[in-house]
C-alpha atoms as a PDB file:
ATOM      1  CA  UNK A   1     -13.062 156.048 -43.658  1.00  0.00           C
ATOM      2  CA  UNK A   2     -16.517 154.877 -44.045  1.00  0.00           C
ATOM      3  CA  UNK A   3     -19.442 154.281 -41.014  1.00  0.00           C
ATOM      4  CA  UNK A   4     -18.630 150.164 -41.840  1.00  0.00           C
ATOM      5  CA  UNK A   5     -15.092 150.940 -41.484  1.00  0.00           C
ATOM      6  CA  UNK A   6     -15.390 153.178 -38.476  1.00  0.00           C
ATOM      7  CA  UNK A   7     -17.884 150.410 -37.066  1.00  0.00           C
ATOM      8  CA  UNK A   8     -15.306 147.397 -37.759  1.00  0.00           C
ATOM      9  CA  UNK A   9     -12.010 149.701 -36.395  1.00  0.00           C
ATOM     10  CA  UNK A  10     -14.083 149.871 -33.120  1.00  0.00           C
ATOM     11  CA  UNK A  11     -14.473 146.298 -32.766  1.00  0.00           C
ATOM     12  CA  UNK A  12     -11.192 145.243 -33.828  1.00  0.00           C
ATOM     13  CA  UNK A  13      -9.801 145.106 -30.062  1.00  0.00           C
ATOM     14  CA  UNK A  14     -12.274 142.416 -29.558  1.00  0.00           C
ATOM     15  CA  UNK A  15     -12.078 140.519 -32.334  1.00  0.00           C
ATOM     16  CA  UNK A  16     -10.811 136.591 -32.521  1.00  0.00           C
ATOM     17  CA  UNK A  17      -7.248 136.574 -31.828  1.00  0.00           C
ATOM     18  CA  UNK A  18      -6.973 134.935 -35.200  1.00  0.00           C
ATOM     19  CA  UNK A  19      -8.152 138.045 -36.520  1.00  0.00           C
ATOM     20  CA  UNK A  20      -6.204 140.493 -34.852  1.00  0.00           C
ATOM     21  CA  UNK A  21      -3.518 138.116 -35.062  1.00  0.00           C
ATOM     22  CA  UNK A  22      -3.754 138.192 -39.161  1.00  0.00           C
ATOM     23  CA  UNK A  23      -4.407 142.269 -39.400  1.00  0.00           C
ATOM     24  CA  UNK A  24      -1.379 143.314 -37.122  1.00  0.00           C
ATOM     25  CA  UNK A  25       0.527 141.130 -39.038  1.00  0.00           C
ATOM     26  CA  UNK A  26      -0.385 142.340 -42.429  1.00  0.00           C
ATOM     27  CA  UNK A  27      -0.348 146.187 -41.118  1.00  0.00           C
ATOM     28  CA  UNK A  28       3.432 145.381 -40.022  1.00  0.00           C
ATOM     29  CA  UNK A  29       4.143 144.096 -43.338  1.00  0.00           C
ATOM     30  CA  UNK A  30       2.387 147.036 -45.327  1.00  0.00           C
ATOM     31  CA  UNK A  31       4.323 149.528 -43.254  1.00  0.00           C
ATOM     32  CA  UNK A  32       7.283 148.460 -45.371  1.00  0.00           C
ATOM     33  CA  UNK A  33       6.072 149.834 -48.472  1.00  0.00           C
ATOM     34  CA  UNK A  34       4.493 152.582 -46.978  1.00  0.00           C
ATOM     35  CA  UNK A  35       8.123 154.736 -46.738  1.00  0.00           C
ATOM     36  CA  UNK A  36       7.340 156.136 -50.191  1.00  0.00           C
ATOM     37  CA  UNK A  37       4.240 157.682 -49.533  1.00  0.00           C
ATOM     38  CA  UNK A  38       2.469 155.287 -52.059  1.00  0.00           C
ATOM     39  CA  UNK A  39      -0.015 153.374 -51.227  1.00  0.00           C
ATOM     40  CA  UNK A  40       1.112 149.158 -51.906  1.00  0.00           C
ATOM     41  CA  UNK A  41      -0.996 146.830 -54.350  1.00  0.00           C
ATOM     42  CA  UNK A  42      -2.788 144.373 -52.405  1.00  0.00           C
ATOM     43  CA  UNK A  43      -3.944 141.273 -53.911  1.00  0.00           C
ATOM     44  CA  UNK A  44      -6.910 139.948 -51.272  1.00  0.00           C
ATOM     45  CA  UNK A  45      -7.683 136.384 -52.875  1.00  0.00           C
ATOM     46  CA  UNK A  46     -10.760 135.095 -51.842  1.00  0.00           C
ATOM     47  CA  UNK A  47     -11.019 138.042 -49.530  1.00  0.00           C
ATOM     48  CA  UNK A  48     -14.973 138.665 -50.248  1.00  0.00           C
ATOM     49  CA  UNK A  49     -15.679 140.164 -47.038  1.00  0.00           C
ATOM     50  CA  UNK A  50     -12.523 139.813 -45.342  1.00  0.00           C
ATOM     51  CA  UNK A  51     -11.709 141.677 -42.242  1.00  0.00           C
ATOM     52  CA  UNK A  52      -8.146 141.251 -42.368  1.00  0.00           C
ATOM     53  CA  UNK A  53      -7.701 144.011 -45.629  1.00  0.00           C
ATOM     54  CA  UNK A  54     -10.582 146.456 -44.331  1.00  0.00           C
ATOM     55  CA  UNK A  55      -9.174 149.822 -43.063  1.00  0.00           C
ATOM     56  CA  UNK A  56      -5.851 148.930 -44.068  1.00  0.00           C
ATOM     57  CA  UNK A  57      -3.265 151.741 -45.504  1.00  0.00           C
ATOM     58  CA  UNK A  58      -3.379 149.840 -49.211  1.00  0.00           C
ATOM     59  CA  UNK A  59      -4.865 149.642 -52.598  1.00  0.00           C
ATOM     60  CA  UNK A  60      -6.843 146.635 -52.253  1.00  0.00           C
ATOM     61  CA  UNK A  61      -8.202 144.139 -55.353  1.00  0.00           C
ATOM     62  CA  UNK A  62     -10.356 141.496 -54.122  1.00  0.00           C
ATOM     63  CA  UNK A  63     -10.964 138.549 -56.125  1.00  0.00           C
ATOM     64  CA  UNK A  64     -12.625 135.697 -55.604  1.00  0.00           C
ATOM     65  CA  UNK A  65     -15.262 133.102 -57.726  1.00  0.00           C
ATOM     66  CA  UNK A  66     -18.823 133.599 -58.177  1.00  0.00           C
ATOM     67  CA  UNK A  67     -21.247 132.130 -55.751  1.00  0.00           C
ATOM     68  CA  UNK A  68     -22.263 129.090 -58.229  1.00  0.00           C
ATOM     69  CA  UNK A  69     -22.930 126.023 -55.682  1.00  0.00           C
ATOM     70  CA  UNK A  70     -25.454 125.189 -52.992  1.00  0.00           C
ATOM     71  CA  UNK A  71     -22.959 124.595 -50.698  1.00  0.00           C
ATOM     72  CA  UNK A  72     -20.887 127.666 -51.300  1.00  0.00           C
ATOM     73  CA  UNK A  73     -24.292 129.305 -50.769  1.00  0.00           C
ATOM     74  CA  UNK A  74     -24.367 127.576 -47.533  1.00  0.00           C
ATOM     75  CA  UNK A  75     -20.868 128.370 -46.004  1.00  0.00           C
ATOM     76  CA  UNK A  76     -21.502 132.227 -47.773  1.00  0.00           C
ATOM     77  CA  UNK A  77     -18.597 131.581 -50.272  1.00  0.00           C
ATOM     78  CA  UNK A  78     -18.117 133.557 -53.134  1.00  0.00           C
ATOM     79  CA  UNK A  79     -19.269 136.462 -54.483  1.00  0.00           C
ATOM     80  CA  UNK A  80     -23.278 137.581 -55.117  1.00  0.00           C
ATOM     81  CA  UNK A  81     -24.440 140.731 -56.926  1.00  0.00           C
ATOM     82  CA  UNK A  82     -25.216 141.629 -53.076  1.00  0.00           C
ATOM     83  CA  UNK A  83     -22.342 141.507 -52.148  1.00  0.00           C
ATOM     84  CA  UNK A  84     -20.388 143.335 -54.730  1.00  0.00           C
ATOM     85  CA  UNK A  85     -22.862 146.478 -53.944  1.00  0.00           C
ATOM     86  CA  UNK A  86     -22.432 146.176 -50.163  1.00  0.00           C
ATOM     87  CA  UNK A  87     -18.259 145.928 -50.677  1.00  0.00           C
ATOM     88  CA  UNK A  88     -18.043 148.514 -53.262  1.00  0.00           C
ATOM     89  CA  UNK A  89     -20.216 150.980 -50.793  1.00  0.00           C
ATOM     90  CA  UNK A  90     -18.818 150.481 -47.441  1.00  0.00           C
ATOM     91  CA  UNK A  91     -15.072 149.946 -48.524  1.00  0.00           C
ATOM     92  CA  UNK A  92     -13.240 153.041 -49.077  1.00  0.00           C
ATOM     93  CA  UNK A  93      -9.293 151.305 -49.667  1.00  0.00           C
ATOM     94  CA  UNK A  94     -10.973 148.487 -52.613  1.00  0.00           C
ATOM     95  CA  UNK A  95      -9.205 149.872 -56.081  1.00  0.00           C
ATOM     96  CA  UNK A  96     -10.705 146.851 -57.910  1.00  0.00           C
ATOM     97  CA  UNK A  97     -12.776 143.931 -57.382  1.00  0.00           C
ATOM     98  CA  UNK A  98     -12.170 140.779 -59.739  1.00  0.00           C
ATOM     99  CA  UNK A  99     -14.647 137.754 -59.975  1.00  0.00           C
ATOM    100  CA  UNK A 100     -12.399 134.705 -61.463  1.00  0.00           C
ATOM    101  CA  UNK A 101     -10.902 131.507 -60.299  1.00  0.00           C
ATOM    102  CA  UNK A 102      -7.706 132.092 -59.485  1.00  0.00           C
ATOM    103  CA  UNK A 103      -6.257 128.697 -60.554  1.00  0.00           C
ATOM    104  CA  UNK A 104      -7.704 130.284 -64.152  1.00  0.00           C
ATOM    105  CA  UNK A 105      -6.143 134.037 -63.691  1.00  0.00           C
ATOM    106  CA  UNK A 106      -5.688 136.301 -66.418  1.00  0.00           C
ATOM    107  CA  UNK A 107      -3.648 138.501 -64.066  1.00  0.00           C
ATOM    108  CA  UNK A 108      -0.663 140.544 -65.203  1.00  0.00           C
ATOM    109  CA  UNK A 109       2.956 139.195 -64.060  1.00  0.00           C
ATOM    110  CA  UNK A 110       4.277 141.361 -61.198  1.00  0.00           C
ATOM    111  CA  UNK A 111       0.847 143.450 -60.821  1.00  0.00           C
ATOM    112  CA  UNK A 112       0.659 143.146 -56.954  1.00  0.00           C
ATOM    113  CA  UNK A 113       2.627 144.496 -54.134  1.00  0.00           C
ATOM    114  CA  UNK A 114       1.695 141.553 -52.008  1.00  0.00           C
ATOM    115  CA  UNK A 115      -0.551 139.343 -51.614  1.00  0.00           C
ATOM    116  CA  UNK A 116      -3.345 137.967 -48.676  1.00  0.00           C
ATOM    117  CA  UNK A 117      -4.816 134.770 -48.740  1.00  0.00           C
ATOM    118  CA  UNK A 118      -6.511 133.818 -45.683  1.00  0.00           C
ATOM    119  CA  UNK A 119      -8.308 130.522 -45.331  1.00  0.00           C
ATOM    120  CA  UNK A 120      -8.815 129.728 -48.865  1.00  0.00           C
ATOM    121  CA  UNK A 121      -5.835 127.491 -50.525  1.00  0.00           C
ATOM    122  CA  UNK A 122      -8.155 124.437 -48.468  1.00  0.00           C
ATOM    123  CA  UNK A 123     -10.964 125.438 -51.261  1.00  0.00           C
ATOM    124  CA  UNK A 124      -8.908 124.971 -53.744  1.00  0.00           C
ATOM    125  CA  UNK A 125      -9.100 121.719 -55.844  1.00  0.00           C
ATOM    126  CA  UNK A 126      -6.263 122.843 -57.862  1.00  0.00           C
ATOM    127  CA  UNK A 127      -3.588 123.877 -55.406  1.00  0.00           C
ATOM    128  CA  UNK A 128      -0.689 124.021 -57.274  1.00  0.00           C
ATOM    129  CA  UNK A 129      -1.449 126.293 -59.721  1.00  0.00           C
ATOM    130  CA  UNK A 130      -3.041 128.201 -57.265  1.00  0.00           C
ATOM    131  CA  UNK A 131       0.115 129.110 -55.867  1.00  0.00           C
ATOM    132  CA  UNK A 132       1.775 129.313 -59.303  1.00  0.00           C
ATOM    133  CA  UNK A 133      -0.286 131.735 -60.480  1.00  0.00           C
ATOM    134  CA  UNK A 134      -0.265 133.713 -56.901  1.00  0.00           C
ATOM    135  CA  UNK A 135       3.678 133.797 -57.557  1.00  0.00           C
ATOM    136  CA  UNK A 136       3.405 135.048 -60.946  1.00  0.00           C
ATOM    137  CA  UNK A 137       1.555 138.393 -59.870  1.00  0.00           C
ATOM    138  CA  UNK A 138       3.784 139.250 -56.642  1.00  0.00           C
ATOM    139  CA  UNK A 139       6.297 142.275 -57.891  1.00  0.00           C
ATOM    140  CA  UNK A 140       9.967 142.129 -56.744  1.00  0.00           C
ATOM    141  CA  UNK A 141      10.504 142.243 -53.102  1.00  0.00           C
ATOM    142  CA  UNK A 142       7.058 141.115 -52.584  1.00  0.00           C
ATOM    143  CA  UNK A 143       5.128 138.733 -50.342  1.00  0.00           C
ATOM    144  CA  UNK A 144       2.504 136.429 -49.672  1.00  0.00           C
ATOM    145  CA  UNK A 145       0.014 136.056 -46.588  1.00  0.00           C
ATOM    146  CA  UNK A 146      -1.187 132.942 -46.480  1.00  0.00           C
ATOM    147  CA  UNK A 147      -3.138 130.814 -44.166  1.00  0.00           C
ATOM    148  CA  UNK A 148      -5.200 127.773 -43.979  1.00  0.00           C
ATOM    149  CA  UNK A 149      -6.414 125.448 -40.821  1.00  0.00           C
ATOM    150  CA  UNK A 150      -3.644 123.093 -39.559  1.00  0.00           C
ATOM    151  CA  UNK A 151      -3.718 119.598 -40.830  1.00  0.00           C
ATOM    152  CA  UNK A 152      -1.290 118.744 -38.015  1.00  0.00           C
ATOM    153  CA  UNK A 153      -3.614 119.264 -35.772  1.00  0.00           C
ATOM    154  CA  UNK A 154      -7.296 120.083 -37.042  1.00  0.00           C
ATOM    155  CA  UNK A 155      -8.794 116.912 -39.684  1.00  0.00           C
ATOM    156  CA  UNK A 156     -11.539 117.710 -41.993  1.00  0.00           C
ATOM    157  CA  UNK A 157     -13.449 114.684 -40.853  1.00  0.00           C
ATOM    158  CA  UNK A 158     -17.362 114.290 -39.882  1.00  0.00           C
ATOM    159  CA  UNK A 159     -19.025 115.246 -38.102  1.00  0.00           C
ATOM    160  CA  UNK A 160     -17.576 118.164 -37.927  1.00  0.00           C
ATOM    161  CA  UNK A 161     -16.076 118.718 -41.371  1.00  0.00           C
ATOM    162  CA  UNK A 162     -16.389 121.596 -44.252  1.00  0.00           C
ATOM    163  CA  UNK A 163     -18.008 119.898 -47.335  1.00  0.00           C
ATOM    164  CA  UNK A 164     -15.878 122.513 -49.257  1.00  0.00           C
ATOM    165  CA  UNK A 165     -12.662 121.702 -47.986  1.00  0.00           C
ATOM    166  CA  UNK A 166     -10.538 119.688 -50.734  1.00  0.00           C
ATOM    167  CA  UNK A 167      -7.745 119.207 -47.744  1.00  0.00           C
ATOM    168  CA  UNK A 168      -5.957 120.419 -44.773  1.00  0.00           C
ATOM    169  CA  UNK A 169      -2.519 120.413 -45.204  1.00  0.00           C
ATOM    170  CA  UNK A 170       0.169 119.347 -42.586  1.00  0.00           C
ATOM    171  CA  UNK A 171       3.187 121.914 -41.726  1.00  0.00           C
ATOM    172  CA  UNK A 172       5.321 120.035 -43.746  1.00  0.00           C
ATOM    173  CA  UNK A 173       2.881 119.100 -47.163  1.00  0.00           C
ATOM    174  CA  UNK A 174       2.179 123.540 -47.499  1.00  0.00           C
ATOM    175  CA  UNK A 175       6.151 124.343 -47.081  1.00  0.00           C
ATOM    176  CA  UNK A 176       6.725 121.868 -49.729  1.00  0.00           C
ATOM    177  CA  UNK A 177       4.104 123.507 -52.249  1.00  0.00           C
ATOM    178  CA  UNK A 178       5.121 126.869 -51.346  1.00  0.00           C
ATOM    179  CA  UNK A 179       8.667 126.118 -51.815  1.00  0.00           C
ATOM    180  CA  UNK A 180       8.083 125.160 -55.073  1.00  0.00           C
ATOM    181  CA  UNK A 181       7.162 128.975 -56.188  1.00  0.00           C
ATOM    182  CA  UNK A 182       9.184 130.665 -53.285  1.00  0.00           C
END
Protein backbone atom coordinates (compact mmCIF):
# COMPACT_ATOMS: atom_id res chain seq x y z
CA UNK A 1 0.00 0.00 0.00
CA UNK A 2 1.16 3.36 -0.90
CA UNK A 3 1.19 6.86 1.52
CA UNK A 4 -2.02 7.98 -1.06
CA UNK A 5 -3.52 4.73 -0.37
CA UNK A 6 -2.80 4.65 3.32
CA UNK A 7 -4.03 8.44 3.32
CA UNK A 8 -7.44 7.58 1.36
CA UNK A 9 -8.03 4.05 3.64
CA UNK A 10 -7.99 6.52 6.62
CA UNK A 11 -10.58 8.68 5.33
CA UNK A 12 -12.78 6.18 3.93
CA UNK A 13 -15.05 6.04 7.24
CA UNK A 14 -15.89 9.54 6.46
CA UNK A 15 -16.38 9.60 3.13
CA UNK A 16 -19.95 10.41 1.21
CA UNK A 17 -22.17 7.62 1.84
CA UNK A 18 -22.29 7.33 -1.90
CA UNK A 19 -18.83 6.47 -1.69
CA UNK A 20 -18.69 4.07 0.91
CA UNK A 21 -21.86 2.93 -0.32
CA UNK A 22 -20.15 2.06 -3.95
CA UNK A 23 -16.65 0.55 -2.34
CA UNK A 24 -18.38 -1.91 0.19
CA UNK A 25 -20.34 -2.92 -2.49
CA UNK A 26 -17.67 -3.61 -4.98
CA UNK A 27 -15.30 -5.18 -2.08
CA UNK A 28 -18.39 -7.67 -1.44
CA UNK A 29 -18.50 -8.48 -4.97
CA UNK A 30 -14.60 -8.94 -5.44
CA UNK A 31 -14.57 -11.25 -2.45
CA UNK A 32 -16.20 -13.74 -4.80
CA UNK A 33 -13.36 -14.18 -6.96
CA UNK A 34 -10.99 -13.82 -4.40
CA UNK A 35 -11.46 -17.85 -3.19
CA UNK A 36 -8.70 -18.75 -5.65
CA UNK A 37 -6.08 -16.74 -4.39
CA UNK A 38 -5.96 -14.73 -7.73
CA UNK A 39 -6.34 -11.51 -7.87
CA UNK A 40 -9.86 -10.57 -10.36
CA UNK A 41 -9.53 -8.29 -13.61
CA UNK A 42 -11.11 -5.11 -12.99
CA UNK A 43 -12.24 -3.01 -15.74
CA UNK A 44 -12.59 0.78 -14.00
CA UNK A 45 -14.23 2.76 -17.04
CA UNK A 46 -13.89 6.22 -16.72
CA UNK A 47 -12.41 5.59 -13.33
CA UNK A 48 -9.50 8.41 -13.72
CA UNK A 49 -9.19 9.08 -10.18
CA UNK A 50 -11.82 7.04 -8.81
CA UNK A 51 -12.02 6.23 -5.19
CA UNK A 52 -14.25 3.43 -5.47
CA UNK A 53 -11.21 0.89 -7.14
CA UNK A 54 -8.29 2.43 -4.90
CA UNK A 55 -7.01 -0.07 -2.24
CA UNK A 56 -9.13 -2.66 -3.52
CA UNK A 57 -7.91 -6.56 -3.52
CA UNK A 58 -7.89 -6.47 -7.68
CA UNK A 59 -5.96 -5.99 -10.81
CA UNK A 60 -7.25 -2.78 -11.87
CA UNK A 61 -7.22 -1.21 -15.77
CA UNK A 62 -8.47 2.19 -15.87
CA UNK A 63 -9.60 3.63 -18.99
CA UNK A 64 -11.02 6.54 -19.82
CA UNK A 65 -10.72 9.47 -22.90
CA UNK A 66 -8.23 12.09 -23.11
CA UNK A 67 -8.90 15.45 -21.62
CA UNK A 68 -9.69 17.15 -25.21
CA UNK A 69 -12.57 19.85 -24.32
CA UNK A 70 -12.81 23.04 -22.31
CA UNK A 71 -15.48 21.83 -20.51
CA UNK A 72 -14.10 18.45 -19.65
CA UNK A 73 -11.20 20.63 -18.47
CA UNK A 74 -13.66 22.35 -16.35
CA UNK A 75 -15.55 19.42 -14.61
CA UNK A 76 -11.66 17.63 -14.45
CA UNK A 77 -12.81 14.88 -16.96
CA UNK A 78 -10.52 12.80 -18.62
CA UNK A 79 -7.22 12.00 -18.53
CA UNK A 80 -3.94 14.65 -18.62
CA UNK A 81 -0.27 13.63 -18.82
CA UNK A 82 -0.61 14.81 -14.99
CA UNK A 83 -2.62 12.70 -14.19
CA UNK A 84 -1.37 9.53 -15.66
CA UNK A 85 2.05 10.26 -13.56
CA UNK A 86 0.18 11.00 -10.32
CA UNK A 87 -2.10 7.51 -10.86
CA UNK A 88 0.68 5.41 -12.00
CA UNK A 89 2.79 6.65 -8.70
CA UNK A 90 0.40 6.57 -5.92
CA UNK A 91 -1.65 3.43 -7.10
CA UNK A 92 -0.13 0.25 -6.19
CA UNK A 93 -3.38 -2.35 -7.47
CA UNK A 94 -3.47 -0.32 -11.38
CA UNK A 95 -2.11 -3.35 -13.85
CA UNK A 96 -2.86 -1.08 -16.85
CA UNK A 97 -4.11 2.20 -17.71
CA UNK A 98 -5.92 2.64 -21.23
CA UNK A 99 -6.74 6.12 -22.81
CA UNK A 100 -9.70 5.35 -25.50
CA UNK A 101 -13.35 5.96 -25.89
CA UNK A 102 -14.97 3.20 -24.88
CA UNK A 103 -17.90 3.38 -27.35
CA UNK A 104 -14.58 2.91 -29.86
CA UNK A 105 -12.80 -0.11 -27.75
CA UNK A 106 -10.34 -2.28 -29.16
CA UNK A 107 -10.69 -4.47 -26.05
CA UNK A 108 -10.38 -8.24 -26.13
CA UNK A 109 -13.80 -10.32 -25.69
CA UNK A 110 -13.97 -11.76 -22.15
CA UNK A 111 -10.66 -9.82 -20.90
CA UNK A 112 -12.23 -8.54 -17.58
CA UNK A 113 -13.35 -10.13 -14.44
CA UNK A 114 -15.83 -7.38 -13.87
CA UNK A 115 -16.40 -4.33 -14.53
CA UNK A 116 -16.99 -0.58 -12.55
CA UNK A 117 -18.55 2.20 -14.05
CA UNK A 118 -19.47 4.85 -11.77
CA UNK A 119 -21.09 8.04 -12.95
CA UNK A 120 -20.08 7.96 -16.46
CA UNK A 121 -22.78 6.14 -18.93
CA UNK A 122 -24.55 10.09 -18.49
CA UNK A 123 -21.22 11.25 -20.55
CA UNK A 124 -21.78 9.13 -22.96
CA UNK A 125 -23.32 10.34 -26.30
CA UNK A 126 -23.28 6.92 -27.58
CA UNK A 127 -24.89 4.80 -24.90
CA UNK A 128 -25.68 1.83 -26.48
CA UNK A 129 -22.65 0.74 -27.65
CA UNK A 130 -21.27 1.76 -24.61
CA UNK A 131 -22.84 -0.97 -22.93
CA UNK A 132 -22.32 -3.32 -25.90
CA UNK A 133 -18.93 -3.07 -25.87
CA UNK A 134 -18.80 -3.15 -21.79
CA UNK A 135 -20.66 -6.66 -22.30
CA UNK A 136 -18.31 -7.89 -24.77
CA UNK A 137 -15.19 -7.70 -22.32
CA UNK A 138 -16.98 -9.17 -19.03
CA UNK A 139 -15.63 -13.06 -18.77
CA UNK A 140 -18.18 -15.77 -17.78
CA UNK A 141 -19.74 -15.35 -14.48
CA UNK A 142 -18.89 -11.79 -14.55
CA UNK A 143 -20.45 -8.45 -13.63
CA UNK A 144 -20.98 -4.97 -14.09
CA UNK A 145 -21.04 -1.93 -11.52
CA UNK A 146 -22.75 0.62 -12.83
CA UNK A 147 -24.14 3.87 -11.74
CA UNK A 148 -25.35 7.13 -12.95
CA UNK A 149 -27.60 10.07 -11.19
CA UNK A 150 -31.36 9.22 -11.10
CA UNK A 151 -33.46 10.67 -13.81
CA UNK A 152 -36.48 9.76 -11.66
CA UNK A 153 -35.65 12.02 -9.44
CA UNK A 154 -32.54 14.38 -10.24
CA UNK A 155 -33.11 16.51 -14.03
CA UNK A 156 -30.14 17.83 -15.75
CA UNK A 157 -31.79 21.19 -16.11
CA UNK A 158 -30.29 24.90 -15.45
CA UNK A 159 -29.33 26.27 -13.44
CA UNK A 160 -28.01 23.68 -11.96
CA UNK A 161 -27.13 21.29 -14.78
CA UNK A 162 -23.73 19.42 -16.06
CA UNK A 163 -22.97 20.83 -19.59
CA UNK A 164 -21.46 17.29 -20.11
CA UNK A 165 -24.31 15.31 -19.32
CA UNK A 166 -25.96 13.83 -22.66
CA UNK A 167 -28.96 12.48 -20.19
CA UNK A 168 -30.14 11.14 -16.98
CA UNK A 169 -31.87 8.16 -17.34
CA UNK A 170 -35.12 7.10 -15.46
CA UNK A 171 -35.18 3.54 -13.52
CA UNK A 172 -37.00 2.16 -16.15
CA UNK A 173 -35.09 3.80 -19.64
CA UNK A 174 -31.26 2.13 -17.95
CA UNK A 175 -32.99 -1.47 -17.19
CA UNK A 176 -34.17 -1.41 -20.66
CA UNK A 177 -30.57 -0.66 -22.19
CA UNK A 178 -28.95 -2.92 -19.87
CA UNK A 179 -31.28 -5.64 -20.60
CA UNK A 180 -30.46 -5.50 -23.94
CA UNK A 181 -26.69 -6.87 -23.23
CA UNK A 182 -27.61 -8.65 -19.86
Amino acid sequence: MTNYEFKRWLTFPIMPTHLVTVRNDIKRLLKSFNKSGIKPSVWDVGGRKSPYTSCVNANITLLDIPQESQTQEDLNLGFTSDMLSFIKHKRSNIKDIIIQDMTRSTLDTESFDAVVSVEVIEHVEEDDLFVKNISKVIKKGGWVYLTTPNGDYIKNEPPDNNPDHKRHYTRLELQNLLEKYF
